[in-house]
PDB file of N, CA and C in Angstrom:
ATOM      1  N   UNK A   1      18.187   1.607   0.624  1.00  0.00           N
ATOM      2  CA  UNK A   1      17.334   1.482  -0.546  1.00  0.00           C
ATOM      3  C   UNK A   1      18.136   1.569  -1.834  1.00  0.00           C
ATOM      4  N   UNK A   2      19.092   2.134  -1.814  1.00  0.00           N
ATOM      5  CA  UNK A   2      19.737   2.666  -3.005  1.00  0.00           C
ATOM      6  C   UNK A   2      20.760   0.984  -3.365  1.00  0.00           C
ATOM      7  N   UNK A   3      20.813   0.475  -2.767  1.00  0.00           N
ATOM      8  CA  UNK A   3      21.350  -0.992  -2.990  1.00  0.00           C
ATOM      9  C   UNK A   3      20.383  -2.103  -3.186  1.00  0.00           C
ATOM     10  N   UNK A   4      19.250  -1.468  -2.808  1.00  0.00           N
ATOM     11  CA  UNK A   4      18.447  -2.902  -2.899  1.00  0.00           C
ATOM     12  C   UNK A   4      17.496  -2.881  -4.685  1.00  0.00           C
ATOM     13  N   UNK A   5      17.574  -1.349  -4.789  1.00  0.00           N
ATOM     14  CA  UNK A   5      16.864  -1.226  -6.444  1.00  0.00           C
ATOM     15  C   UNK A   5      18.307  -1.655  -7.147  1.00  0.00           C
ATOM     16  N   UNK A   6      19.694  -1.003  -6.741  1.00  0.00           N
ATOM     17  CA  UNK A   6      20.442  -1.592  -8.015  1.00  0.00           C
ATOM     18  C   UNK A   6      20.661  -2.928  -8.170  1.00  0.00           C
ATOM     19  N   UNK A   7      20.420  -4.093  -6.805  1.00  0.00           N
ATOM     20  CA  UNK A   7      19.982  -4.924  -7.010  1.00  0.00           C
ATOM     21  C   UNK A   7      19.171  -5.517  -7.879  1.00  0.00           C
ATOM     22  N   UNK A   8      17.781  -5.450  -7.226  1.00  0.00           N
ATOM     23  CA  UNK A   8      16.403  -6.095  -7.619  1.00  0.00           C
ATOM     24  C   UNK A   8      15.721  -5.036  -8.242  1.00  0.00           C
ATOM     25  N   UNK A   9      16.186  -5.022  -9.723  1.00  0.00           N
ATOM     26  CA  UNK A   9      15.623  -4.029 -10.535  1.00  0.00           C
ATOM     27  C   UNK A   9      13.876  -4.671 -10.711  1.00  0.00           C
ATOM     28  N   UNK A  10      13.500  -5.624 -10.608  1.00  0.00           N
ATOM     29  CA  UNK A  10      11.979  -6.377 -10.331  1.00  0.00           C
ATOM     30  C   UNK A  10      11.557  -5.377  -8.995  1.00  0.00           C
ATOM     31  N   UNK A  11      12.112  -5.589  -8.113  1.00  0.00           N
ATOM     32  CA  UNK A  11      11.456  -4.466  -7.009  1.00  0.00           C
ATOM     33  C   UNK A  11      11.004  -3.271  -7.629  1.00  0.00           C
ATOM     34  N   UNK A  12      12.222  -2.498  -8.054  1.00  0.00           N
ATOM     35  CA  UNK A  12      12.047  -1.208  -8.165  1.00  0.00           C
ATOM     36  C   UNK A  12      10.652  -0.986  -8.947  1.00  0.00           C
ATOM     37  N   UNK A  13      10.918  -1.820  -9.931  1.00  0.00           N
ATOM     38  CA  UNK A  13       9.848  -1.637 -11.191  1.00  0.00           C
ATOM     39  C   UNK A  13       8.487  -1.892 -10.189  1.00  0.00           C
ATOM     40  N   UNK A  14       8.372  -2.949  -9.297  1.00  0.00           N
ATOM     41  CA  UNK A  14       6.981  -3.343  -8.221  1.00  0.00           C
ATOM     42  C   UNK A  14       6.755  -2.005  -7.498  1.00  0.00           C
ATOM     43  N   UNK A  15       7.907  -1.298  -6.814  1.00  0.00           N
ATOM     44  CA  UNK A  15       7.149  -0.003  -5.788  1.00  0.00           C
ATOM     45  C   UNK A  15       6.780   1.074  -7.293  1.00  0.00           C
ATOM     46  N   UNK A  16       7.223   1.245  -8.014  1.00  0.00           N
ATOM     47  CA  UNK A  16       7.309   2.600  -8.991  1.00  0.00           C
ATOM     48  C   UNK A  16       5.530   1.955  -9.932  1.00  0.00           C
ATOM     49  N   UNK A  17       5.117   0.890  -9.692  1.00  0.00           N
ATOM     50  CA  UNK A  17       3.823   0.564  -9.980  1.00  0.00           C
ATOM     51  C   UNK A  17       2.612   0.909  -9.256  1.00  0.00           C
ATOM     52  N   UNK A  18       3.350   0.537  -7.830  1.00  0.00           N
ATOM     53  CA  UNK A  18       2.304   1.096  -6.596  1.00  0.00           C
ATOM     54  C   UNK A  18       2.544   1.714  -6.334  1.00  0.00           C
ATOM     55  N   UNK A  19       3.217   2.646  -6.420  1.00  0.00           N
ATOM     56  CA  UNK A  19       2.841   4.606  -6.540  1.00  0.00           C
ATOM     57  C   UNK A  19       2.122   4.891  -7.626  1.00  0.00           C
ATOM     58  N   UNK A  20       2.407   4.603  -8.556  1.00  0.00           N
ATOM     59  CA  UNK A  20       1.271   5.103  -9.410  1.00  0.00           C
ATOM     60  C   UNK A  20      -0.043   4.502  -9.196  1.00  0.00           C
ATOM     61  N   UNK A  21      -0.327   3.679  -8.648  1.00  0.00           N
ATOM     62  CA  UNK A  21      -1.526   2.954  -8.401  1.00  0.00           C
ATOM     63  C   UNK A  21      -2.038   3.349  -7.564  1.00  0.00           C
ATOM     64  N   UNK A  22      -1.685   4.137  -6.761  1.00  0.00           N
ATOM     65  CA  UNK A  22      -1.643   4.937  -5.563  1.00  0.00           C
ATOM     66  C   UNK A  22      -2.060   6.175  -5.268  1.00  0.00           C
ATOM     67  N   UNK A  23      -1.400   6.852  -6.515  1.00  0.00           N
ATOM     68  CA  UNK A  23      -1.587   8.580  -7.008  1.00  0.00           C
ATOM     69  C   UNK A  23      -2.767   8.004  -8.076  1.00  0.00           C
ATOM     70  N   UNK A  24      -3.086   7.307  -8.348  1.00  0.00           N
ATOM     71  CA  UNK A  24      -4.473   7.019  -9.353  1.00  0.00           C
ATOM     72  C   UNK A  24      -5.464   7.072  -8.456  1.00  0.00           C
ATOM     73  N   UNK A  25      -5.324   6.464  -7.420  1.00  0.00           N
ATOM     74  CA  UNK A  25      -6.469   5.823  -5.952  1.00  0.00           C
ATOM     75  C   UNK A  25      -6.710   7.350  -5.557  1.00  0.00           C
ATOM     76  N   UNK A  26      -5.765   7.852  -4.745  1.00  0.00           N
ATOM     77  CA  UNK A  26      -6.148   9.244  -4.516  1.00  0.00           C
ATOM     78  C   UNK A  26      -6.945  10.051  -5.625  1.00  0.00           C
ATOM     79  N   UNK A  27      -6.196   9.808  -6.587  1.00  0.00           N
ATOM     80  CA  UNK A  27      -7.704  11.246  -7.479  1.00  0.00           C
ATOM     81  C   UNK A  27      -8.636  10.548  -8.293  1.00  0.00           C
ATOM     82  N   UNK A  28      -8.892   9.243  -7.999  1.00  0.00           N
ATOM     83  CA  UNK A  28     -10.606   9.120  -7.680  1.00  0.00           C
ATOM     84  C   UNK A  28     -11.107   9.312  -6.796  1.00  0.00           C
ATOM     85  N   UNK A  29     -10.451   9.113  -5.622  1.00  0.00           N
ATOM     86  CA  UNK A  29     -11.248   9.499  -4.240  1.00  0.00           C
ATOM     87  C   UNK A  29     -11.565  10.836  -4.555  1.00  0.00           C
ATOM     88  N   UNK A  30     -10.728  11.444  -5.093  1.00  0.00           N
ATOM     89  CA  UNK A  30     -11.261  13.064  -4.979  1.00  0.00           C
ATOM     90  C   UNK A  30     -12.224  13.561  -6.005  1.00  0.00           C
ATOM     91  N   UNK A  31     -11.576  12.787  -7.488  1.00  0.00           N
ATOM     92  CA  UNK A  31     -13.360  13.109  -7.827  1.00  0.00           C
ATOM     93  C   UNK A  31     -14.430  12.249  -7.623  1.00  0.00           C
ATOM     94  N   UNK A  32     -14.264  11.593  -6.872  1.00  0.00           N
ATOM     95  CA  UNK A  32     -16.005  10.969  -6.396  1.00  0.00           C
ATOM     96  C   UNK A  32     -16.075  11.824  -5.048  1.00  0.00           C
ATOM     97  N   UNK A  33     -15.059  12.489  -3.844  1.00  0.00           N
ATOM     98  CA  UNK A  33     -15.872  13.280  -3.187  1.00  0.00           C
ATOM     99  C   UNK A  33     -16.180  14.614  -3.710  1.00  0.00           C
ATOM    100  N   UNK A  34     -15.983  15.168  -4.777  1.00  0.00           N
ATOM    101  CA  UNK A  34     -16.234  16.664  -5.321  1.00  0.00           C
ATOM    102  C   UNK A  34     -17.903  17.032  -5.838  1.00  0.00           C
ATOM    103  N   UNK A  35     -18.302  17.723  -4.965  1.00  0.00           N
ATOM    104  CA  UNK A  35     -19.654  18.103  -5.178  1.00  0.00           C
ATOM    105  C   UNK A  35     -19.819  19.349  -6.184  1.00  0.00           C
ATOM    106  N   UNK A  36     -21.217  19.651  -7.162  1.00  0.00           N
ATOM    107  CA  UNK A  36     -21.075  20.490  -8.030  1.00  0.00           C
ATOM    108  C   UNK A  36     -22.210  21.257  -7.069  1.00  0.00           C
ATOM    109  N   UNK A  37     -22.703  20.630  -6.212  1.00  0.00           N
ATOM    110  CA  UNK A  37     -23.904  21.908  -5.516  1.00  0.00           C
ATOM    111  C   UNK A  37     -23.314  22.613  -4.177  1.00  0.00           C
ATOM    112  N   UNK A  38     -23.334  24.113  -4.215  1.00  0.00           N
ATOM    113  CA  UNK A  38     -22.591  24.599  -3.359  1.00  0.00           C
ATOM    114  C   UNK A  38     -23.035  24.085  -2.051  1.00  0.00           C
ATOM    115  N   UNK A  39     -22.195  24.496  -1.092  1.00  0.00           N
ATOM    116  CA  UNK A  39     -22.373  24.137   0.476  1.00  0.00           C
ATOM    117  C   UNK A  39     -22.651  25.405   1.331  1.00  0.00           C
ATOM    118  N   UNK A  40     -23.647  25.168   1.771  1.00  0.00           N
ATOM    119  CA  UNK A  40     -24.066  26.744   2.735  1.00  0.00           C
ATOM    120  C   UNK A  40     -23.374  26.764   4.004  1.00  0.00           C
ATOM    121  N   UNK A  41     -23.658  25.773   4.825  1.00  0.00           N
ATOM    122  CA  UNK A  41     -22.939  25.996   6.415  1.00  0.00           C
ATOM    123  C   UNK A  41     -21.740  25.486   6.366  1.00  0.00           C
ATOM    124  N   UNK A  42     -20.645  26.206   6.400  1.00  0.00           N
ATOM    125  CA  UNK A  42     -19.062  25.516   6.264  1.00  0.00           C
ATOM    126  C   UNK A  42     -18.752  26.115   7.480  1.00  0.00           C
ATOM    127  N   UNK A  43     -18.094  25.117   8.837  1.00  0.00           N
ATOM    128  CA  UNK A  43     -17.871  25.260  10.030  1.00  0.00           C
ATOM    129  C   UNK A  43     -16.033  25.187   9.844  1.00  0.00           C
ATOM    130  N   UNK A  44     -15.544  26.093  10.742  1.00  0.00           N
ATOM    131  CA  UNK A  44     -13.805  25.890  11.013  1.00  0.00           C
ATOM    132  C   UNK A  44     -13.892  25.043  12.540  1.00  0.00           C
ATOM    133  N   UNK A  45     -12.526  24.132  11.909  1.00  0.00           N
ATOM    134  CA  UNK A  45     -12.437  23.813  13.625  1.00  0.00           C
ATOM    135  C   UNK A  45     -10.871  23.656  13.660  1.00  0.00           C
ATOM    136  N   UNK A  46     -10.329  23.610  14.883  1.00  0.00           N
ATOM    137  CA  UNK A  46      -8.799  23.784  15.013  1.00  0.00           C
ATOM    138  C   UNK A  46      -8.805  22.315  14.625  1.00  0.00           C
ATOM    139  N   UNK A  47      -7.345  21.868  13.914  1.00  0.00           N
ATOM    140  CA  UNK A  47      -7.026  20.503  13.660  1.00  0.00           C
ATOM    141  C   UNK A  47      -5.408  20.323  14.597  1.00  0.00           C
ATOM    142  N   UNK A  48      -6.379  19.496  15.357  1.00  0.00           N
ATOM    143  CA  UNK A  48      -4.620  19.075  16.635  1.00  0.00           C
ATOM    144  C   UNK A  48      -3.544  18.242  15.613  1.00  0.00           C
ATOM    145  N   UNK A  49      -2.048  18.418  15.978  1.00  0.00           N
ATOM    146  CA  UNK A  49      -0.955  17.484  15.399  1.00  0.00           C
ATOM    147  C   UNK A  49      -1.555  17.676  13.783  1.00  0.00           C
ATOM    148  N   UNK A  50      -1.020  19.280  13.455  1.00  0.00           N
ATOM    149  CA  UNK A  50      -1.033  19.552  12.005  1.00  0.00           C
ATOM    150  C   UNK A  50       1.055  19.679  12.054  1.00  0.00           C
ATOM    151  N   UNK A  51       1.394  19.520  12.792  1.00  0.00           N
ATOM    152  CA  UNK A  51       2.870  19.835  12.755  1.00  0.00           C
ATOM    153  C   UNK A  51       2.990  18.521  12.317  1.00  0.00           C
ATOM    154  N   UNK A  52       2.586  17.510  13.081  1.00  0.00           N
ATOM    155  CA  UNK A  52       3.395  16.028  12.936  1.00  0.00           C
ATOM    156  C   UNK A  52       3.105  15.252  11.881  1.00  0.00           C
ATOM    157  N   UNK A  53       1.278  15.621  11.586  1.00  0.00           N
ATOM    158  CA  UNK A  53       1.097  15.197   9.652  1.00  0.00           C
ATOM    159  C   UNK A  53       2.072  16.584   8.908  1.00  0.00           C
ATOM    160  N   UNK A  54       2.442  17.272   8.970  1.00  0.00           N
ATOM    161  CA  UNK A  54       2.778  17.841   7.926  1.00  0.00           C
ATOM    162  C   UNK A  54       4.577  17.509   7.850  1.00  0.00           C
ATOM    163  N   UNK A  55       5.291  16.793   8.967  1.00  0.00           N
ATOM    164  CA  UNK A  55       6.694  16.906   9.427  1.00  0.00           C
ATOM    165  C   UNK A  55       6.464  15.292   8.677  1.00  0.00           C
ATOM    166  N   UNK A  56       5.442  14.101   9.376  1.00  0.00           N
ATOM    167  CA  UNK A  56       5.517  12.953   8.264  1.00  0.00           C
ATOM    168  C   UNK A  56       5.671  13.128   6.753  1.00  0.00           C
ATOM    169  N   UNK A  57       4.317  14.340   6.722  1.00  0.00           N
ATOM    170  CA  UNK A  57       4.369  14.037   5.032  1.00  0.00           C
ATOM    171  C   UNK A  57       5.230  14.675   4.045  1.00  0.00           C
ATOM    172  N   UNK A  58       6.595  15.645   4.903  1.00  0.00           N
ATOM    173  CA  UNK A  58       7.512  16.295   4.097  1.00  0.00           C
ATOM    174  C   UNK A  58       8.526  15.211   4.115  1.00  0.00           C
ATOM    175  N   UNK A  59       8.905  14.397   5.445  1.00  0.00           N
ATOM    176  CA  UNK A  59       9.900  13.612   5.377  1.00  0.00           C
ATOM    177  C   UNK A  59       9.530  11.894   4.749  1.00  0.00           C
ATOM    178  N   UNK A  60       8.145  11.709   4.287  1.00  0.00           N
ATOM    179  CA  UNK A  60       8.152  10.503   3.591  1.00  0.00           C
ATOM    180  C   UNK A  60       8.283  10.924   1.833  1.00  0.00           C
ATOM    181  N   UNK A  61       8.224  12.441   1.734  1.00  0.00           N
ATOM    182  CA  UNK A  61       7.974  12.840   0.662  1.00  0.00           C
ATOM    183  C   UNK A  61       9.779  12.359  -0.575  1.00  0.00           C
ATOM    184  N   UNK A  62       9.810  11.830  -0.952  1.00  0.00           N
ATOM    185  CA  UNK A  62      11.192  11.666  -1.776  1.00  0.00           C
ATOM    186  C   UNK A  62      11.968  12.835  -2.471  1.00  0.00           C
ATOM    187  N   UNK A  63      10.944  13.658  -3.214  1.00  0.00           N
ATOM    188  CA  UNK A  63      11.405  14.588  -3.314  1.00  0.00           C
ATOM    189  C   UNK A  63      12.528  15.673  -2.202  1.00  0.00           C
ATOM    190  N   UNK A  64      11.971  15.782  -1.159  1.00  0.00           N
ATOM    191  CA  UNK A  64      12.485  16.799  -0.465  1.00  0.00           C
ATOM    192  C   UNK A  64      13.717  15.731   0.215  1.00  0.00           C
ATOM    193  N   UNK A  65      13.820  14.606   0.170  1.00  0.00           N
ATOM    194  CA  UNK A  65      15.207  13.529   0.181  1.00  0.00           C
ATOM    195  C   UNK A  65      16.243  14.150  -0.413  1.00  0.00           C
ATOM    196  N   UNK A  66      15.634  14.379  -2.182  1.00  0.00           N
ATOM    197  CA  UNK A  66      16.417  14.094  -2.872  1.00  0.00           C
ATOM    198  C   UNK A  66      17.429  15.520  -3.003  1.00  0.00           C
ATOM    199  N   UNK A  67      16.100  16.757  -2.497  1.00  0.00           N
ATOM    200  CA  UNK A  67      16.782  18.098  -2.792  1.00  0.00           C
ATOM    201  C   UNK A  67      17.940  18.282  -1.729  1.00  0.00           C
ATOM    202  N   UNK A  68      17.221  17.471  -0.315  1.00  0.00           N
ATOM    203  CA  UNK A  68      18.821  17.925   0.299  1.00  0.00           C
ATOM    204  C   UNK A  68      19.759  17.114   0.198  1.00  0.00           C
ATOM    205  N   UNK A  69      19.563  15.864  -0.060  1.00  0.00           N
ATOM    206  CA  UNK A  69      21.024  15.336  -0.389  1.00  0.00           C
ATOM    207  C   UNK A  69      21.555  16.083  -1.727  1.00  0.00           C
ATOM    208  N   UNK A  70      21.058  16.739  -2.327  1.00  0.00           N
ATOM    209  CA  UNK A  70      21.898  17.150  -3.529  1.00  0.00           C
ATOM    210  C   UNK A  70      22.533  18.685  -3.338  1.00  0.00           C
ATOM    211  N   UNK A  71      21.551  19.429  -2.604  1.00  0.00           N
ATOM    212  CA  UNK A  71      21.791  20.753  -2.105  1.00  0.00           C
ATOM    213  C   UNK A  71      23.100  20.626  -1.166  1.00  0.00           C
ATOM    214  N   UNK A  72      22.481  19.706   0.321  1.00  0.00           N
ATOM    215  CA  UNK A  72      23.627  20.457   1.410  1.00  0.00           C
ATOM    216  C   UNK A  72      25.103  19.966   1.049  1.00  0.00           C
ATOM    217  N   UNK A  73      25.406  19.124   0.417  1.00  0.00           N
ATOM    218  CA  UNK A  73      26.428  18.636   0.384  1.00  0.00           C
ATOM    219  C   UNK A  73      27.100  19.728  -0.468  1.00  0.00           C
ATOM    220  N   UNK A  74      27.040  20.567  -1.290  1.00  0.00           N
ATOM    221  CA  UNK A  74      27.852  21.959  -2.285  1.00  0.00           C
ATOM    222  C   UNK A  74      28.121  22.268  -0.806  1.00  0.00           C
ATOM    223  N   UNK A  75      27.887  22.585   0.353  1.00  0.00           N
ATOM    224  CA  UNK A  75      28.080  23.312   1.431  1.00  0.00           C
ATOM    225  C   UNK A  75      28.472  22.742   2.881  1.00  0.00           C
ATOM    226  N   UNK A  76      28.594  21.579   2.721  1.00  0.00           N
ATOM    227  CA  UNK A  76      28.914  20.972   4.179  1.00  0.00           C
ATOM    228  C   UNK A  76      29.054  19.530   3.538  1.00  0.00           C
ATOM    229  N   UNK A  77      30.684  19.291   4.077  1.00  0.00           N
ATOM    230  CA  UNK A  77      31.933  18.204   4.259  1.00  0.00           C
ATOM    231  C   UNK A  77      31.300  17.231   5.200  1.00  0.00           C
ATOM    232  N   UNK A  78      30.116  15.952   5.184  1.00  0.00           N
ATOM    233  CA  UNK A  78      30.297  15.838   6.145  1.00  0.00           C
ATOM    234  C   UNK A  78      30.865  13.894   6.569  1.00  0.00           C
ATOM    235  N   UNK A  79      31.220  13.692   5.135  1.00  0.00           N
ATOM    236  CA  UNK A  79      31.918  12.600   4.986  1.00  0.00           C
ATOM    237  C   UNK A  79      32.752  12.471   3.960  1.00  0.00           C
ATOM    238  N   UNK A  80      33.720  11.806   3.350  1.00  0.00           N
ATOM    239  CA  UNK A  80      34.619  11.851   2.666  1.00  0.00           C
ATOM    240  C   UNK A  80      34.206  10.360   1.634  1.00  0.00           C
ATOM    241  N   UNK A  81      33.068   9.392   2.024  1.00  0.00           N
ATOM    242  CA  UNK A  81      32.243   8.361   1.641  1.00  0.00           C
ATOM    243  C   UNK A  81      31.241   9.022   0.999  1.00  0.00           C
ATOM    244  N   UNK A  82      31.036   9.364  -0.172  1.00  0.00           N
ATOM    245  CA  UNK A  82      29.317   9.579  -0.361  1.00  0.00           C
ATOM    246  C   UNK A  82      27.843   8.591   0.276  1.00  0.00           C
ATOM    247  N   UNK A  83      28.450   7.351   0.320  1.00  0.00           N
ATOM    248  CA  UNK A  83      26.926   6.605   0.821  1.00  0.00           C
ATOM    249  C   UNK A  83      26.778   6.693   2.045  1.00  0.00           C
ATOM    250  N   UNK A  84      27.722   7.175   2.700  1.00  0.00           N
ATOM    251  CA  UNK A  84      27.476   7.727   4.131  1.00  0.00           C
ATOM    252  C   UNK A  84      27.006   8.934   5.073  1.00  0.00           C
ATOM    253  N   UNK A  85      27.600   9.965   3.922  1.00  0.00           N
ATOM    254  CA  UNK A  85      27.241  11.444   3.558  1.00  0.00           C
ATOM    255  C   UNK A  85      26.011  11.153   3.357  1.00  0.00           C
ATOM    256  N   UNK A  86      25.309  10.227   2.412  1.00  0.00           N
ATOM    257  CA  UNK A  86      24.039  10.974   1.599  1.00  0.00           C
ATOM    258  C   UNK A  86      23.214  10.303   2.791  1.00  0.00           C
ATOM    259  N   UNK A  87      23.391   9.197   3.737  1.00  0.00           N
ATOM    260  CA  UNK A  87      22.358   8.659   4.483  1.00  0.00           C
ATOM    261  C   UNK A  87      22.291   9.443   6.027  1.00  0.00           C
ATOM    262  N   UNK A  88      23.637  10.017   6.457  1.00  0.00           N
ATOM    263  CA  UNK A  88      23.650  11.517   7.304  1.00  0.00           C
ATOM    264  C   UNK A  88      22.254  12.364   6.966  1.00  0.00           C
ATOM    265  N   UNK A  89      22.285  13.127   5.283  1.00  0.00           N
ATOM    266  CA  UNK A  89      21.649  13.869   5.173  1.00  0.00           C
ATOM    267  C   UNK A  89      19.928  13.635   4.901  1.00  0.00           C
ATOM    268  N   UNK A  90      19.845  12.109   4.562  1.00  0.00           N
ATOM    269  CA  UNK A  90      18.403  11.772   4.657  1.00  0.00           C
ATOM    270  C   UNK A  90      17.861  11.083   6.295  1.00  0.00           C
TER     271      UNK A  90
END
């Protein structure tokens, strides 16, 4: 990825649109589902494969990309290439 935005700076600018178009979509969904009248019967139920949504949504997350490629490398040698190093650590 990191070659294809310094490329096709038109891309970059296209995904960095649809994320925001995206994070807009989500919080209307949420305020059109937000109710102002309380709810009386609220039931728990176990939710199966909360590991594997939560292991997707840390590792599609960019952020947490970006912290360990910037973190582990102060602490572990593990290429002498950075673009090789940094795609090891993502």
């Amino acid at each position: 990825l990191k070659g294809l935005f310094t490329v096709n700076a038109i891309l970059f600018e296209g995904i960095k649109l649809l994320g925001c178009l995206y994070i807009a979509y989500l919080g209307i969904e949420i305020l059109k589902s937000y109710r102002l009248e309380p709810v009386q019967n609220l039931t728990t139920s176990n939710v199966q494969g909360g590991f594997q949504r939560g292991f997707l949504t840390g590792i599609s997350n960019p952020k947490d990309i970006i912290f360990f490629s910037s973190f582990f490398p102060q602490f572990i040698g593990l290429h002498p290439d950075l673009n090789i190093s940094l795609s090891v650590l993502v």
